[in-house]
Every structure is written in C-alpha cells, then in structure tokens.
Protein backbone atom coordinates (compact mmCIF):
# COMPACT_ATOMS: atom_id res chain seq x y z
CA UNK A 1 0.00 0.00 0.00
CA UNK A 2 1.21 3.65 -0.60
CA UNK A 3 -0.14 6.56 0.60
CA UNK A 4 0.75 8.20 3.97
CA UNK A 5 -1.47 6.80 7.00
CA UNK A 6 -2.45 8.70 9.94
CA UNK A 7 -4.01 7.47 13.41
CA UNK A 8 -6.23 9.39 15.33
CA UNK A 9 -6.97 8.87 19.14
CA UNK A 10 -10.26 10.94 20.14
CA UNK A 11 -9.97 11.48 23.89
CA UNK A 12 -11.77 14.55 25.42
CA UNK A 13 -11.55 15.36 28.74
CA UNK A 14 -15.86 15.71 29.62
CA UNK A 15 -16.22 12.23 30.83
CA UNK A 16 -18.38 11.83 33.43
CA UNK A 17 -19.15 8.41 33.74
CA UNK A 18 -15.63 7.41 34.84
CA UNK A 19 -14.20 10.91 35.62
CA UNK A 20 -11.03 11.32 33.96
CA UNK A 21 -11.51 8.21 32.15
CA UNK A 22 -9.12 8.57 29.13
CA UNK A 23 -6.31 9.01 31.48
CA UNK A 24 -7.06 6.86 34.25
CA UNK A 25 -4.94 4.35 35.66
CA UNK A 26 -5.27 0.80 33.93
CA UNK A 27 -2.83 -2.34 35.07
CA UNK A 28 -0.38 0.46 36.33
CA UNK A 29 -0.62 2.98 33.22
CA UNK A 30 -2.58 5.35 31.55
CA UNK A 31 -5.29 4.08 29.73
CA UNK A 32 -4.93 5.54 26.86
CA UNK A 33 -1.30 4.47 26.35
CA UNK A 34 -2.36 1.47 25.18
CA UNK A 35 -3.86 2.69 22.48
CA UNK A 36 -0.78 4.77 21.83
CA UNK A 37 2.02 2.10 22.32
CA UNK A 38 -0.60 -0.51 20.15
CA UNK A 39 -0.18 1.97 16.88
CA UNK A 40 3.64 2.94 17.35
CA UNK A 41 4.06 -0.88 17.33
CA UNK A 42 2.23 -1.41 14.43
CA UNK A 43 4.97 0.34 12.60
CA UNK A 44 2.11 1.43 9.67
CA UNK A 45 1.51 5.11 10.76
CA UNK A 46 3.45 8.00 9.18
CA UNK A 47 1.72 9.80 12.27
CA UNK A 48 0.06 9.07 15.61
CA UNK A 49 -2.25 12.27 17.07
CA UNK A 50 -4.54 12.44 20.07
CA UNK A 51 -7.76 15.25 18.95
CA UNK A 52 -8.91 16.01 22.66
CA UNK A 53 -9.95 19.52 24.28
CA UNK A 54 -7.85 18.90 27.53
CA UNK A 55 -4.09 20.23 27.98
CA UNK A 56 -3.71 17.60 30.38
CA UNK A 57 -4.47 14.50 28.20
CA UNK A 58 -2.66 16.81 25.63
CA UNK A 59 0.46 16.23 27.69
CA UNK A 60 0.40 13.00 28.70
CA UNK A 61 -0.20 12.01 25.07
CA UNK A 62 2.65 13.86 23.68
CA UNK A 63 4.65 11.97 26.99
CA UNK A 64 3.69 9.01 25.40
CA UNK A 65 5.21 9.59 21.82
CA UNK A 66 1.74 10.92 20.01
CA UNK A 67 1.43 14.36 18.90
CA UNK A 68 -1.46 16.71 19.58
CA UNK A 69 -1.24 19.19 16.51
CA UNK A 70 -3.73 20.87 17.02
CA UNK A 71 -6.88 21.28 20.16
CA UNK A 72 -10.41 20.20 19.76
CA UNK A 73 -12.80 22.36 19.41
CA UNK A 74 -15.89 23.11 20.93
CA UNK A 75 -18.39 21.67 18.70
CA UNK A 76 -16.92 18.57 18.49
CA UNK A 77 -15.76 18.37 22.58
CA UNK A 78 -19.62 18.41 23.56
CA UNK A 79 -21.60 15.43 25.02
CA UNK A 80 -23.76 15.07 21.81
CA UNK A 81 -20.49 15.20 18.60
CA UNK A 82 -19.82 12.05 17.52
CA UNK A 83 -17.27 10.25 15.98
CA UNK A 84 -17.38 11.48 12.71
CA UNK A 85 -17.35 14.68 13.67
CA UNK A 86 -14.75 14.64 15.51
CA UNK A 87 -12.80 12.80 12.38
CA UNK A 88 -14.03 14.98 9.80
CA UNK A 89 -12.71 18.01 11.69
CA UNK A 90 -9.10 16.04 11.79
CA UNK A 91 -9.16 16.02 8.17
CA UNK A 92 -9.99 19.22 7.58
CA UNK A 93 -7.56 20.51 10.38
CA UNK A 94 -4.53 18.32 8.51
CA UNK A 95 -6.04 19.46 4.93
CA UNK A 96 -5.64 23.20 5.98
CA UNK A 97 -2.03 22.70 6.69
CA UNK A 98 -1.39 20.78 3.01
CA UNK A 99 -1.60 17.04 4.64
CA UNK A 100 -3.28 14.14 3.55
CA UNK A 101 -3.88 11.02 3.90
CA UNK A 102 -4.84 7.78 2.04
CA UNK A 103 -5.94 6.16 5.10
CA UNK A 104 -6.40 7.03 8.84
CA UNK A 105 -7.42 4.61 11.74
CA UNK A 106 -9.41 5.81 14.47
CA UNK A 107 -8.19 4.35 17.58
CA UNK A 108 -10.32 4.63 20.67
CA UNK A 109 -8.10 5.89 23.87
CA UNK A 110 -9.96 3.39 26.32
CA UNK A 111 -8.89 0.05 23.75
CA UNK A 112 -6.06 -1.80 25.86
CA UNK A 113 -6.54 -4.97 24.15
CA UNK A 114 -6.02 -3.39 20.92
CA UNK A 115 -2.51 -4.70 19.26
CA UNK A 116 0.03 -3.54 16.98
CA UNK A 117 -0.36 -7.23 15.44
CA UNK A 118 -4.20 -6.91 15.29
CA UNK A 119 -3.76 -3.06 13.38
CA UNK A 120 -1.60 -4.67 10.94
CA UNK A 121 -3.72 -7.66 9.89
CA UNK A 122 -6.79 -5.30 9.98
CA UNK A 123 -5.19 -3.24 7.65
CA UNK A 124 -4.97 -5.69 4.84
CA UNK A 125 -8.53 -5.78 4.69
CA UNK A 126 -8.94 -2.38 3.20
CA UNK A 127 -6.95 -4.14 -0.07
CA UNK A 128 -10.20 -5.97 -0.84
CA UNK A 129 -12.38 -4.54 -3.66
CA UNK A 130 -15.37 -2.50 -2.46
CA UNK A 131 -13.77 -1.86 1.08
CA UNK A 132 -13.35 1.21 2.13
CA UNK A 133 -13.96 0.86 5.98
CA UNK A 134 -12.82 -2.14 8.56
CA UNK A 135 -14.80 -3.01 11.58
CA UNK A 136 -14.02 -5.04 14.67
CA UNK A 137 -16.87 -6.71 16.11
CA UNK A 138 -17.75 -9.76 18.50
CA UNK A 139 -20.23 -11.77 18.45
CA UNK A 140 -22.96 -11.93 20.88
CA UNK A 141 -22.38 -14.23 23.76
CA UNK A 142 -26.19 -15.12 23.74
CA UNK A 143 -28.22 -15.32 20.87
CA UNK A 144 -30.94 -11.66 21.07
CA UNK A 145 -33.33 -13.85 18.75
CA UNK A 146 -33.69 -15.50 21.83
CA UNK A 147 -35.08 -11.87 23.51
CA UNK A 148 -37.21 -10.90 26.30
CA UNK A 149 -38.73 -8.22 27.47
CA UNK A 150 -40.98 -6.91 30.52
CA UNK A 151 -43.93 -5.06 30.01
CA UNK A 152 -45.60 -3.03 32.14
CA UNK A 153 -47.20 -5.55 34.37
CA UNK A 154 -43.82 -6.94 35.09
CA UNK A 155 -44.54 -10.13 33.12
CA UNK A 156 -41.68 -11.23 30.68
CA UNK A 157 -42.34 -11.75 26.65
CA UNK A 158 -40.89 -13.34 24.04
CA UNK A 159 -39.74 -11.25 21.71
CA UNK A 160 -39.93 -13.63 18.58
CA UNK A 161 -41.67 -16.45 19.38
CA UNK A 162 -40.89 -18.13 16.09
CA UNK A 163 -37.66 -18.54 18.35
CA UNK A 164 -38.49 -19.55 21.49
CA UNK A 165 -37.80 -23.54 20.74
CA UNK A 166 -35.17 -23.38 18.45
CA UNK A 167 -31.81 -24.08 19.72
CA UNK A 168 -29.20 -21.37 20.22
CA UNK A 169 -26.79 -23.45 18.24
CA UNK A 170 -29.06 -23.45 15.23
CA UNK A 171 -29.05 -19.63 15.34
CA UNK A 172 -27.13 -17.28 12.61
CA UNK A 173 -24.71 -15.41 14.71
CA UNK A 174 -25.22 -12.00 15.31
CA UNK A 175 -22.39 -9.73 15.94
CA UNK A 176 -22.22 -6.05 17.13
CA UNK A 177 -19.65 -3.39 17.34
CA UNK A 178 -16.22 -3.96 19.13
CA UNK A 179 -15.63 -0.55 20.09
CA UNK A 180 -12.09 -0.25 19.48
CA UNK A 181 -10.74 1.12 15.62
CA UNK A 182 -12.09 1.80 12.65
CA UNK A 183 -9.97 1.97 9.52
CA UNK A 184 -10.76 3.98 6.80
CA UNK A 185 -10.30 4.93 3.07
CA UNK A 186 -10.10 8.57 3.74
CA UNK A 187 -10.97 9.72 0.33
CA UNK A 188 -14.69 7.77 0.65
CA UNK A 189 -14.66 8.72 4.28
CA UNK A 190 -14.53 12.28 2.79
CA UNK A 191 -16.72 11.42 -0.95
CA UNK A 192 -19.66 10.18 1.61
CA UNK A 193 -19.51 12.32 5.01
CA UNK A 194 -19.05 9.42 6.81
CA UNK A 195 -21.33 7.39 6.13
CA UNK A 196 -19.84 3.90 5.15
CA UNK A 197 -23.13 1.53 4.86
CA UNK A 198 -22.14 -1.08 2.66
CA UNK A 199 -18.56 -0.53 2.47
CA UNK A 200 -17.60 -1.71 5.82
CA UNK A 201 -15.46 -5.55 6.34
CA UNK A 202 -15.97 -7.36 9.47
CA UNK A 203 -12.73 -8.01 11.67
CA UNK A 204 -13.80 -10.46 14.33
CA UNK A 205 -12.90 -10.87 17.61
CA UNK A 206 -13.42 -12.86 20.65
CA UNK A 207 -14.98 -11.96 23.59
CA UNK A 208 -11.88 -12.01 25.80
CA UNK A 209 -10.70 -9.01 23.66
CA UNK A 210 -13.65 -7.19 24.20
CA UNK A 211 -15.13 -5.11 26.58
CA UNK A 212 -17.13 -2.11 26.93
CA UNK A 213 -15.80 0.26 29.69
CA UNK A 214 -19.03 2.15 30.74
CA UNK A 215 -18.89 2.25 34.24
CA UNK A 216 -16.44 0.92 37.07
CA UNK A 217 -17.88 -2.65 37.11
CA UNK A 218 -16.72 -2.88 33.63
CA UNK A 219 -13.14 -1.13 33.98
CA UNK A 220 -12.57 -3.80 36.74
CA UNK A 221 -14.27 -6.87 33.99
CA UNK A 222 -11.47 -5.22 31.81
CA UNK A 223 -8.63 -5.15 34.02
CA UNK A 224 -9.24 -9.38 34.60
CA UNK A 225 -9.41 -9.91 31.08
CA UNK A 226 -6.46 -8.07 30.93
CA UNK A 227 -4.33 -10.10 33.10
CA UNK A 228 -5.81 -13.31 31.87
CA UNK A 229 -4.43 -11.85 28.27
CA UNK A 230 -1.61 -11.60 29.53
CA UNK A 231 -1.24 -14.24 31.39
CA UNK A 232 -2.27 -16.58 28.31
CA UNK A 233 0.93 -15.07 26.26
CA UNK A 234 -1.92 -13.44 23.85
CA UNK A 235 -1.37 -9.56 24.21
C-alpha cells in the first residue's frame, strides 16, 4: 500500500461516567497508552495524534510519543459530537495545513486490548475490492433472537416467538460493534460524510478481547481480562 497513513486517538476530557476516564490508571498505566504504544508498534503510521480539548491528556499524550497538533474544538468536545465529527474536523484541520492522507485509523483511547499485530492484519482488509472501511466486532455471547422483554405488568415476553424452541446453536450469529478502531479509506470517508453503509469488512474478535468500559464494574471486567491476556501469552 502507498499513501501516507495517519491514526487518530479521540480522547476529550468531559467524561463523566468514569471521571477522567481517558487518562485513568489501567494495570499500572494510563489508559490511553495502550492505544498509543498498540499503533507505534504497528509500525504502519506516518503519524500518531490524540484530537482532545484537555491540555492535560494533551500532555500526557505527547509523553507518550503521540502528537497533539492541534486542540479540539468546541463543537466537536460536547456530550452530543460524535465520531465522525470529531474525524471529519481532523481532516480538515490536517487538509488546511497541506496534509493528507490515504488512510487514517481511528483508535479509541480506552482500547487496551487493541494490538500492533491486530492493526496490521486489519489493515490488509482495506486491499479488498469494495472496502473502504474495517470493523471489529464480537459476536454476541447469547443469541438476542432468543429476547425478552418486561412489560408493564412486570410479566416477561418473548420477543420472537418463532424462536423460542429453536436451539441457540441453530441460530445465525449476530455480531455487534467492538468498540475499538475503525480503519478507513479517507478519500470515501470524505466522498460520503461518513457514512460507510455497505462498504464496511468485518474483523472479528473474541470476547476475551472485548469489553465495553461504561462504568467501574466494567473497567474492573477489563482489568481481569487483561491479566488473563496476559497471562495466556496473547497480548
């Protein structure tokens, strides 16, 4: 592949969930070096930048080897921008100052089982005719045809009761967002604002590498899968 390649860690500082959650201390070290260290080992980037509104994560992120070029702004450090936003400012930013890029990967700062091993293979992917966008994702760990709900009364329904017998096994699997990178073609990032319906390849993972970091429960849930990782040899 040719073409320079840029990373991009969002991380703003508004968390509120898990105060100071980009930042926070995971296995002994900043979160969101992991995410760092995972794309320096990768050894694809031509650069690695953190977009976030706070001088602190700012600092620790240039600490850690990434640059911060330039400071979020306001419309994309509220509670409601999303991920494209934030990315299609990046570009814009970088454009501005005569840099592009044939591809970027956006790396999320609280992804500590991401890999430089699991970056490179993802990669590859984006060589395949009619790809323009890569996607982790997991599969779920029960099947939702097999979904319930309460109503109102407190009683429990069946959601699709042309499931309820069928075996779990005899289900298609149903997958759903990792949580961790996306890679991108940037040109069709750019040629369709983002949207990527139909363009996107699946890069599965197992559960073990995945978990979503919401609240402290699940920081803790990610810490022991981190040390069983580790333990196993497999980060």
């Amino acid at each position: 592949m040719s073409g320079k390649v840029l990373a991009i860690i969002p991380a703003r500082g508004g968390s509120k969930r898990i105060p100071g959650k980009n930042i926070k201390k995971f296995c002994g070290k900043p979160i969101i070096a992991y995410s760092i260290e995972a794309a320096k080992e990768s050894g694809v980037f031509d650069e690695i930048m953190v977009s976030t509104d706070s001088e602190e994560i700012a600092d620790i992120a240039r600490t850690l080897g990434a640059s911060v070029p330039f400071m979020r702004s306001a419309e994309t450090a509220g509670d409601f921008a999303s991920t494209k936003d934030v990315l299609l400012e990046v570009f814009r930013e970088y454009e501005k100052k005569g840099q592009l890029f044939e591809q970027a990967c956006c790396i999320y700062p609280t992804a500590p089982f991401v890999t430089g091993e699991g970056l490179r293979e993802s990669r590859k992917m984006l060589e395949k005719e009619g790809v323009a966008m890569v996607n982790p994702i997991v599969q779920f760990s029960f099947p939702p045809q097999r979904g319930l709900s309460v109503n109102e009364d407190g009683i429990i329904e069946v959601l699709h009761m042309e499931n309820r017998f069928v075996r779990s096994q005899d289900m298609e699997p149903v997958y759903h967002d990792a949580g961790q990178f996306y890679w991108y073609d940037v040109r069709a990032f750019l040629r369709n604002d983002g949207i990527m319906d139909g363009l996107s390849a699946a890069y599965i993972l197992d559960d073990l590498h995945v978990q979503d970091i919401d609240n402290e429960t699940d920081w803790e849930i990610a810490e022991m899968k981190y040390e069983i990782l580790k333990r196993k040899g497999l980060l």
